[in-house]
Protein backbone atom coordinates (compact mmCIF):
# COMPACT_ATOMS: atom_id res chain seq x y z
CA UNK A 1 0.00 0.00 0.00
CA UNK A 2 1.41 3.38 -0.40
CA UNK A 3 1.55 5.97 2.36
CA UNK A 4 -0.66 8.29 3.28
CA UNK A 5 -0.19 11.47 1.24
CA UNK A 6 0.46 15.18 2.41
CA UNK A 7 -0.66 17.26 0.09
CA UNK A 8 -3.73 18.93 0.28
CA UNK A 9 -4.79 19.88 -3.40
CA UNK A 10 -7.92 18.71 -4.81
CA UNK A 11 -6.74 16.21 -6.73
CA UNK A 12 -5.25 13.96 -3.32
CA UNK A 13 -8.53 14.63 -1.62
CA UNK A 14 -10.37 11.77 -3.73
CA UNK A 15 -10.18 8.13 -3.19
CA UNK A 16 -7.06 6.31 -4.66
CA UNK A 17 -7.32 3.94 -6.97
CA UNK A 18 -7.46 0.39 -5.68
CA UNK A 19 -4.21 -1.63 -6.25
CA UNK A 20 -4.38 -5.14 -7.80
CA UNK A 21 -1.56 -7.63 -8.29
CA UNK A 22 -2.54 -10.17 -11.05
CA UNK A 23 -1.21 -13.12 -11.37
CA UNK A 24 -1.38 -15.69 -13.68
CA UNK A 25 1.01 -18.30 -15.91
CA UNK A 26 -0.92 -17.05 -19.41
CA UNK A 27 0.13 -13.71 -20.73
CA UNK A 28 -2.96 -13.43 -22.87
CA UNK A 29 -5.57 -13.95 -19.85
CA UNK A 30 -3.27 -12.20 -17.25
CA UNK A 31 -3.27 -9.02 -19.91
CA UNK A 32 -6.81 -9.10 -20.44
CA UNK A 33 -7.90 -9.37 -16.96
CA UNK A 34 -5.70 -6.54 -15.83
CA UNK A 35 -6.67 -4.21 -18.75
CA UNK A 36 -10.55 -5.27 -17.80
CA UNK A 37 -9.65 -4.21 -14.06
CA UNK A 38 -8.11 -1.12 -15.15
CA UNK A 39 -9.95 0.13 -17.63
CA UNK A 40 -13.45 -0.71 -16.29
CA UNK A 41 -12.72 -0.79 -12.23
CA UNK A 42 -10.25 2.23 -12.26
CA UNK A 43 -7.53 0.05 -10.85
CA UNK A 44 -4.12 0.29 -10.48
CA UNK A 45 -2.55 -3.27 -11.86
CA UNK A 46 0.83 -5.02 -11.61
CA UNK A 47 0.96 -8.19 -13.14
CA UNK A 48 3.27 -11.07 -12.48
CA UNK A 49 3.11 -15.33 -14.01
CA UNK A 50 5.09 -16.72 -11.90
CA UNK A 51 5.17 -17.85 -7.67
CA UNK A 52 8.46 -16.36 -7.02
CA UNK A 53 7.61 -12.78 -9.22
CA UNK A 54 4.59 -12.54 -7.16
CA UNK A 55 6.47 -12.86 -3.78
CA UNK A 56 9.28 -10.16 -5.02
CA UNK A 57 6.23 -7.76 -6.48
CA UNK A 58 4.47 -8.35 -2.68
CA UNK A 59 8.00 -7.78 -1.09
CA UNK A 60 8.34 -4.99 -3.01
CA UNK A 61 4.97 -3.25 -3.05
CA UNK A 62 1.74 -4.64 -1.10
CA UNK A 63 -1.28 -4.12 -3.19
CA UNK A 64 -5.01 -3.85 -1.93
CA UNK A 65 -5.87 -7.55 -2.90
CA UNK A 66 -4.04 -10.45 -5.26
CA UNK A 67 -5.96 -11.91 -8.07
CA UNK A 68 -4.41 -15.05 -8.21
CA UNK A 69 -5.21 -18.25 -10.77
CA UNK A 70 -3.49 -21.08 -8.62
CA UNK A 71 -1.94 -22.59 -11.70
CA UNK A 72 0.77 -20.23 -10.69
CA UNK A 73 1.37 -21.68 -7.55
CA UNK A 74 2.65 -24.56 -9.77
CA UNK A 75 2.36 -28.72 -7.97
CA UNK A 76 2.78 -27.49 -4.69
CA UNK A 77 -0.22 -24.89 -4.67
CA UNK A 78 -0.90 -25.51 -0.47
CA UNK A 79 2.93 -24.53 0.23
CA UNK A 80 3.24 -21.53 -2.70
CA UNK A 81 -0.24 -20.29 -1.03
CA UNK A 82 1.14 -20.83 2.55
CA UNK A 83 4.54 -18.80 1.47
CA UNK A 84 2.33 -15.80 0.14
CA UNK A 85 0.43 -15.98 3.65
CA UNK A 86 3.66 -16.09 5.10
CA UNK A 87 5.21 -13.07 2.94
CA UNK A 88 1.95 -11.08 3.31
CA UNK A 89 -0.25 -12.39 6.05
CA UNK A 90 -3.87 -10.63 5.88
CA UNK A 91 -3.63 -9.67 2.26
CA UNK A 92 -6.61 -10.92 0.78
CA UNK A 93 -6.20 -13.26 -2.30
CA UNK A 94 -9.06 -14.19 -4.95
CA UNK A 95 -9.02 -16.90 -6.38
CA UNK A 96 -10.17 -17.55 -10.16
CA UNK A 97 -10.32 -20.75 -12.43
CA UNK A 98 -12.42 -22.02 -14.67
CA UNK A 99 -14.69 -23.87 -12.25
CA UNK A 100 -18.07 -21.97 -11.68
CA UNK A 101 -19.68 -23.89 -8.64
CA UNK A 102 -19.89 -23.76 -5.16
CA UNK A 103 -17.54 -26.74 -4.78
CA UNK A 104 -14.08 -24.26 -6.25
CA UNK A 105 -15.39 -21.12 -4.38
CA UNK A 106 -15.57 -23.82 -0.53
CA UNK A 107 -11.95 -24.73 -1.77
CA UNK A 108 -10.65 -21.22 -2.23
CA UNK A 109 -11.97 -20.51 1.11
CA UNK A 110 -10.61 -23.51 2.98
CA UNK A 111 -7.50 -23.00 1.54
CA UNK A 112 -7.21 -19.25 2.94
CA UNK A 113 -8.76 -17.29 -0.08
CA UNK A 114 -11.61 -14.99 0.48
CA UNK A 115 -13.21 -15.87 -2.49
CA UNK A 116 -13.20 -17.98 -5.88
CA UNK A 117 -14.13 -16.23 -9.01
CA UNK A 118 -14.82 -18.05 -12.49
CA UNK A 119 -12.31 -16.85 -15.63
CA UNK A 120 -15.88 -16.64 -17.31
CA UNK A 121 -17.47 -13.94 -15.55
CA UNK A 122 -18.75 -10.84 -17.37
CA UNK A 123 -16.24 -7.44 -16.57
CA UNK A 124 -18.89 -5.94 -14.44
CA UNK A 125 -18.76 -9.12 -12.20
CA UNK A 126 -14.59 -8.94 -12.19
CA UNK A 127 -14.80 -5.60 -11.30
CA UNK A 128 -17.62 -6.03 -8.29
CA UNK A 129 -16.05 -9.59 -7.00
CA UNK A 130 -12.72 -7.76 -6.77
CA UNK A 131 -13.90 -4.69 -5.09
CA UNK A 132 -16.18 -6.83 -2.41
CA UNK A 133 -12.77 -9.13 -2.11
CA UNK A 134 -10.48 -6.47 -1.21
């Protein structure tokens, strides 16, 4: 997160934007999502594909909320979710996939996410899921 701001113009008396990290192993859907979130949510967006970009991008800069496909946790998704905990505990981590039932969203949860989100969802549902998330 950044630090409070000083100034008092007009322009630093209005919310900030909120600040996403995206991450996910497909450059096409990590692109697209982050352009969506930007574009249509007013976000700010940093995007990373791998585990160990997304731990230097939290060590270096703690965002609002990760949007996180657990592909990019690679086979050991449990310990690459337990060493984001560990590198940000609190920060609150959405999960999204494919699946689109309650079955993927009681996973996410039990697994320390506050949410699951499905790839398929319209922008407007992106934009709301990751606002409510964060």
């Amino acid at each position: 997160m950044r630090p409070p701001t000083t100034s008092t113009s007009p322009a630093s008396l209005g919310p900030r934007p909120l600040e996403v990290l995206v991450a996910d192993g497909h450059a096409s859907t990590r692109r697209a999502v982050g352009g969506m979130l930007a574009g249509e949510g007013g976000m700010r967006v940093v995007e990373t594909a791998t585990l160990d970009e997304l731990v230097r991008a939290l060590r270096a800069h703690l965002p609002d909320i990760v949007v996180l496909d657990p592909g990019v946790l690679g086979d050991e998704r449990l310990e690459g979710l337990e060493r984001l905990r560990r590198c940000a505990p609190g920060l609150p981590i959405l999960l999204v996939g494919f699946g689109d039932d309650d079955a993927h969203a009681f996973e996410a949860r039990r697994h320390g996410a506050v949410g699951y989100l499905a790839k398929t969802a319209s922008p407007a549902e992106w934009v709301a899921a990751v606002r409510a998330a964060a």
